[in-house]
C-alpha atoms as a PDB file:
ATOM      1  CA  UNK A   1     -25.492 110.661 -70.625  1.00  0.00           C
ATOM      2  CA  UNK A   2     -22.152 111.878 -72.017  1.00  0.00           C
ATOM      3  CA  UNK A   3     -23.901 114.322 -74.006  1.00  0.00           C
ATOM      4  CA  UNK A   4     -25.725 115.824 -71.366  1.00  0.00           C
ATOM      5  CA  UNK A   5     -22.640 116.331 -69.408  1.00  0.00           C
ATOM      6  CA  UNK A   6     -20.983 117.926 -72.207  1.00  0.00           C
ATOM      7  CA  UNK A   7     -24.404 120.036 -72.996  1.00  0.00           C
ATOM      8  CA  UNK A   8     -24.245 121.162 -69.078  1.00  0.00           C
ATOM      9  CA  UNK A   9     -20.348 121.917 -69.322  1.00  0.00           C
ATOM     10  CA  UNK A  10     -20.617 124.376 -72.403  1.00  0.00           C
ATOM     11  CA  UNK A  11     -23.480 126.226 -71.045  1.00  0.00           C
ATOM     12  CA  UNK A  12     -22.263 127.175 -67.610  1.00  0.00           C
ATOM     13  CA  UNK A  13     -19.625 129.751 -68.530  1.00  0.00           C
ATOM     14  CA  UNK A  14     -20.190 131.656 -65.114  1.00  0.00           C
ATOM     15  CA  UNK A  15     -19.297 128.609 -63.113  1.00  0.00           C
ATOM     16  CA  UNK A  16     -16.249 127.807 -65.164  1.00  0.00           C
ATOM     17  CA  UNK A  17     -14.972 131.577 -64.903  1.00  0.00           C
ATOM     18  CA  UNK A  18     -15.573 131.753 -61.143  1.00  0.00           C
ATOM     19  CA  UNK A  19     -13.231 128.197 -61.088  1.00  0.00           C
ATOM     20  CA  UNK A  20     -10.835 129.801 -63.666  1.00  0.00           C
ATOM     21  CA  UNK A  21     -10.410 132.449 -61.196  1.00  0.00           C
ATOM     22  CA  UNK A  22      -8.950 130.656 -58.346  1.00  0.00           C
ATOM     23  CA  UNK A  23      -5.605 129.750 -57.066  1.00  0.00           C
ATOM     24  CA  UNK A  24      -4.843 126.344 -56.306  1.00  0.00           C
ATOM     25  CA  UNK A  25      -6.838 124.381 -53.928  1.00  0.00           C
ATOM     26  CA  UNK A  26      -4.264 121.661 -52.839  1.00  0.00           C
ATOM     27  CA  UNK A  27      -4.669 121.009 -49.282  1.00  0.00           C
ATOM     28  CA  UNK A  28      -8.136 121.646 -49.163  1.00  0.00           C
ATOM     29  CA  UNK A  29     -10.973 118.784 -48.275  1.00  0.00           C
ATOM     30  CA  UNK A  30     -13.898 119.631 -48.942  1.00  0.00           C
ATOM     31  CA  UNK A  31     -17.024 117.479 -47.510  1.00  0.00           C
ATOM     32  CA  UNK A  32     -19.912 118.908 -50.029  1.00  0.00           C
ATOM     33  CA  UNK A  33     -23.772 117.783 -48.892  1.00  0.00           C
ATOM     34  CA  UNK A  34     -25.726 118.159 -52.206  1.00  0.00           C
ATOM     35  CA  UNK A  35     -28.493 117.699 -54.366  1.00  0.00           C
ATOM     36  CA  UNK A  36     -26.560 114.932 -56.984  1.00  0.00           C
ATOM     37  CA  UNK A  37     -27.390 116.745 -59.910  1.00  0.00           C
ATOM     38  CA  UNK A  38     -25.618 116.403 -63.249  1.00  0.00           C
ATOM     39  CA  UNK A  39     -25.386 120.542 -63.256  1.00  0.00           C
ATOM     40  CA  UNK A  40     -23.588 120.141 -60.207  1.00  0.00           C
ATOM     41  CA  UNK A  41     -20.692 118.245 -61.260  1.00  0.00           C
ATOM     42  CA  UNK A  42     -19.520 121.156 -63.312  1.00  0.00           C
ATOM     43  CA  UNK A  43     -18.705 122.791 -59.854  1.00  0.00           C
ATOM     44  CA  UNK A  44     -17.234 119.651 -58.268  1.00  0.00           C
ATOM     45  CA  UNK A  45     -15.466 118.755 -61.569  1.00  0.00           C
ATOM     46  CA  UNK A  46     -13.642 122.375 -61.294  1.00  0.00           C
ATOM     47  CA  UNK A  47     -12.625 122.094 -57.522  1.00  0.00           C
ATOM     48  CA  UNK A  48     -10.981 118.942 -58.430  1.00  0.00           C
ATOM     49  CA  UNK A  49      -9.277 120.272 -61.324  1.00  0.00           C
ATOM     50  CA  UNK A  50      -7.914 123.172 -58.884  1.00  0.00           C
ATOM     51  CA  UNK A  51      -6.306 120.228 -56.636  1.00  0.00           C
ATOM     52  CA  UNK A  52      -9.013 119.922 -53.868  1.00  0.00           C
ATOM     53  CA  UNK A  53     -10.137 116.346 -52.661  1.00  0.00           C
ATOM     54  CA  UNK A  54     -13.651 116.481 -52.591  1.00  0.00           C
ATOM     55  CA  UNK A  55     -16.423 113.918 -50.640  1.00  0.00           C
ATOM     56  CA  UNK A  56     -20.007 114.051 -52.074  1.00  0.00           C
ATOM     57  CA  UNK A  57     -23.119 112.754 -50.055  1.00  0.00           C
ATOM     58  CA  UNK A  58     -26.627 113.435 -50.980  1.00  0.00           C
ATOM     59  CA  UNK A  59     -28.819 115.768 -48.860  1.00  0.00           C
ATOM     60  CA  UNK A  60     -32.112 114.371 -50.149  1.00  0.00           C
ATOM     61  CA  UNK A  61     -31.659 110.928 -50.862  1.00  0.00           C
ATOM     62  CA  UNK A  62     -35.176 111.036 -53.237  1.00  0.00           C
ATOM     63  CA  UNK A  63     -33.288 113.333 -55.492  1.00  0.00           C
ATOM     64  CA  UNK A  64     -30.029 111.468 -56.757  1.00  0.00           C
ATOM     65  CA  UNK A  65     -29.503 111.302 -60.660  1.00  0.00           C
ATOM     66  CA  UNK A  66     -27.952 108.314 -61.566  1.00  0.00           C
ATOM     67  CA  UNK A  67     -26.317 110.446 -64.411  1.00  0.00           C
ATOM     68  CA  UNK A  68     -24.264 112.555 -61.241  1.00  0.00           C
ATOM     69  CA  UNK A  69     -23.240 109.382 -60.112  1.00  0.00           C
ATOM     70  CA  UNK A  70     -21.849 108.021 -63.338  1.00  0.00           C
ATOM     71  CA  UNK A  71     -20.128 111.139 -63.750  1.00  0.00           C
ATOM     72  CA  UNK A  72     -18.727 111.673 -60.320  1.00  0.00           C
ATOM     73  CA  UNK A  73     -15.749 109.190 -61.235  1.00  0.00           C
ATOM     74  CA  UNK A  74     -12.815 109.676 -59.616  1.00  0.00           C
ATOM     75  CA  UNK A  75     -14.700 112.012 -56.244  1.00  0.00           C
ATOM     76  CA  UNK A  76     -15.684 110.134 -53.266  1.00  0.00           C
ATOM     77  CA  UNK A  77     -19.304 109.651 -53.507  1.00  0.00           C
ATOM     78  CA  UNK A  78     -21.115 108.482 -50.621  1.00  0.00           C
ATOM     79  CA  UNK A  79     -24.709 107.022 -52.195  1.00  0.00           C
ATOM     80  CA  UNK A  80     -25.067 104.653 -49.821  1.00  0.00           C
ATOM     81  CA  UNK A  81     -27.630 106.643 -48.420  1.00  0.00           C
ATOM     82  CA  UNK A  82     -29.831 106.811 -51.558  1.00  0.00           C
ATOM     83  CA  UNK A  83     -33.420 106.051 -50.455  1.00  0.00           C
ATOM     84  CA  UNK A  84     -32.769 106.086 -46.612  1.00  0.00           C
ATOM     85  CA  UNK A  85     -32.957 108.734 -44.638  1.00  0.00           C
ATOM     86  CA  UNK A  86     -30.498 106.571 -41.691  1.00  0.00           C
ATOM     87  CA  UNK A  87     -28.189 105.559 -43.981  1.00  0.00           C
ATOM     88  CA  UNK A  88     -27.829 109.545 -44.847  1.00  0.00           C
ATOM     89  CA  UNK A  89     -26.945 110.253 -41.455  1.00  0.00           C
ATOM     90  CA  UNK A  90     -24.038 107.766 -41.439  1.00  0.00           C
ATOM     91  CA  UNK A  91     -22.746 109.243 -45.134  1.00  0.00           C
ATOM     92  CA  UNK A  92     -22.600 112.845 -43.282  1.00  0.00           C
ATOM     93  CA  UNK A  93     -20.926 111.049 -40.518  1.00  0.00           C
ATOM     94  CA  UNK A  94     -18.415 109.404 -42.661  1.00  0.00           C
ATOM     95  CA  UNK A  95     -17.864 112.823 -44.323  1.00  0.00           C
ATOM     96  CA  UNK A  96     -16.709 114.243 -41.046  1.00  0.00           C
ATOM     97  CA  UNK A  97     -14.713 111.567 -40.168  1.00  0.00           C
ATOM     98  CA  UNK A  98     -13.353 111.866 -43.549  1.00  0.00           C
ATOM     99  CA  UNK A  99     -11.497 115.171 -41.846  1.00  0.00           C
ATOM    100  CA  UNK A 100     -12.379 117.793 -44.105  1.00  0.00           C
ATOM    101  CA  UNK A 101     -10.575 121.743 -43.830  1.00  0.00           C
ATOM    102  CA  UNK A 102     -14.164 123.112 -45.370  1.00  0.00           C
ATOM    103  CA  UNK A 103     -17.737 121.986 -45.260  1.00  0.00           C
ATOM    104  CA  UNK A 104     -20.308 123.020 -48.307  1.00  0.00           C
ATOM    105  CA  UNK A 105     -24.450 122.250 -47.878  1.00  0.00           C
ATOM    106  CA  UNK A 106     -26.652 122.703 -50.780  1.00  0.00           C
END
């Protein structure tokens, strides 16, 4: 699993730039409704390195990777909702109620 990570880290230069580029993100929450995909964390991984707080649930609950999940230490990461469709509806609601500044669905 580590390996993979580290595969999907060095071969995403585009995403790391874009993060390189910006300013400091303290202050911001950011409620993120995703696909958990390993690739993915390279994004999230960057936001929190720029200081934002960042709350992941999963928008298709068929799709998580457990390998996203492993590596999402440290984010809150709503996978209660893995396999039930009900259960995603209350992560999303706990995301809101979470009081985020900005809202991301992928």
């Amino acid at each position: 699993m580590m390996q993979s990570l580290q595969w999907i880290r060095s071969n995403m230069p585009l995403t790391r730039g874009a993060l390189s580029s910006l300013s400091d993100l303290s202050g911001i929450r950011l409620a993120a409704s995703i696909h958990f995909e390993p690739k993915l964390l390279v994004l999230l991984e960057g936001l929190r390195e720029k200081n934002a707080e960042v709350y992941t649930v999963p928008c298709n609950p068929d799709t998580v990777k457990e390998s996203f999940v492993a590596g999402a230490r440290g984010m809150k990461c709503n996978v209660n909702g893995v396999g039930c469709r009900t259960a995603v509806e209350e992560a999303l609601e706990g995301a809101l109620l979470w009081g985020p500044t900005h809202t991301l669905e992928m």
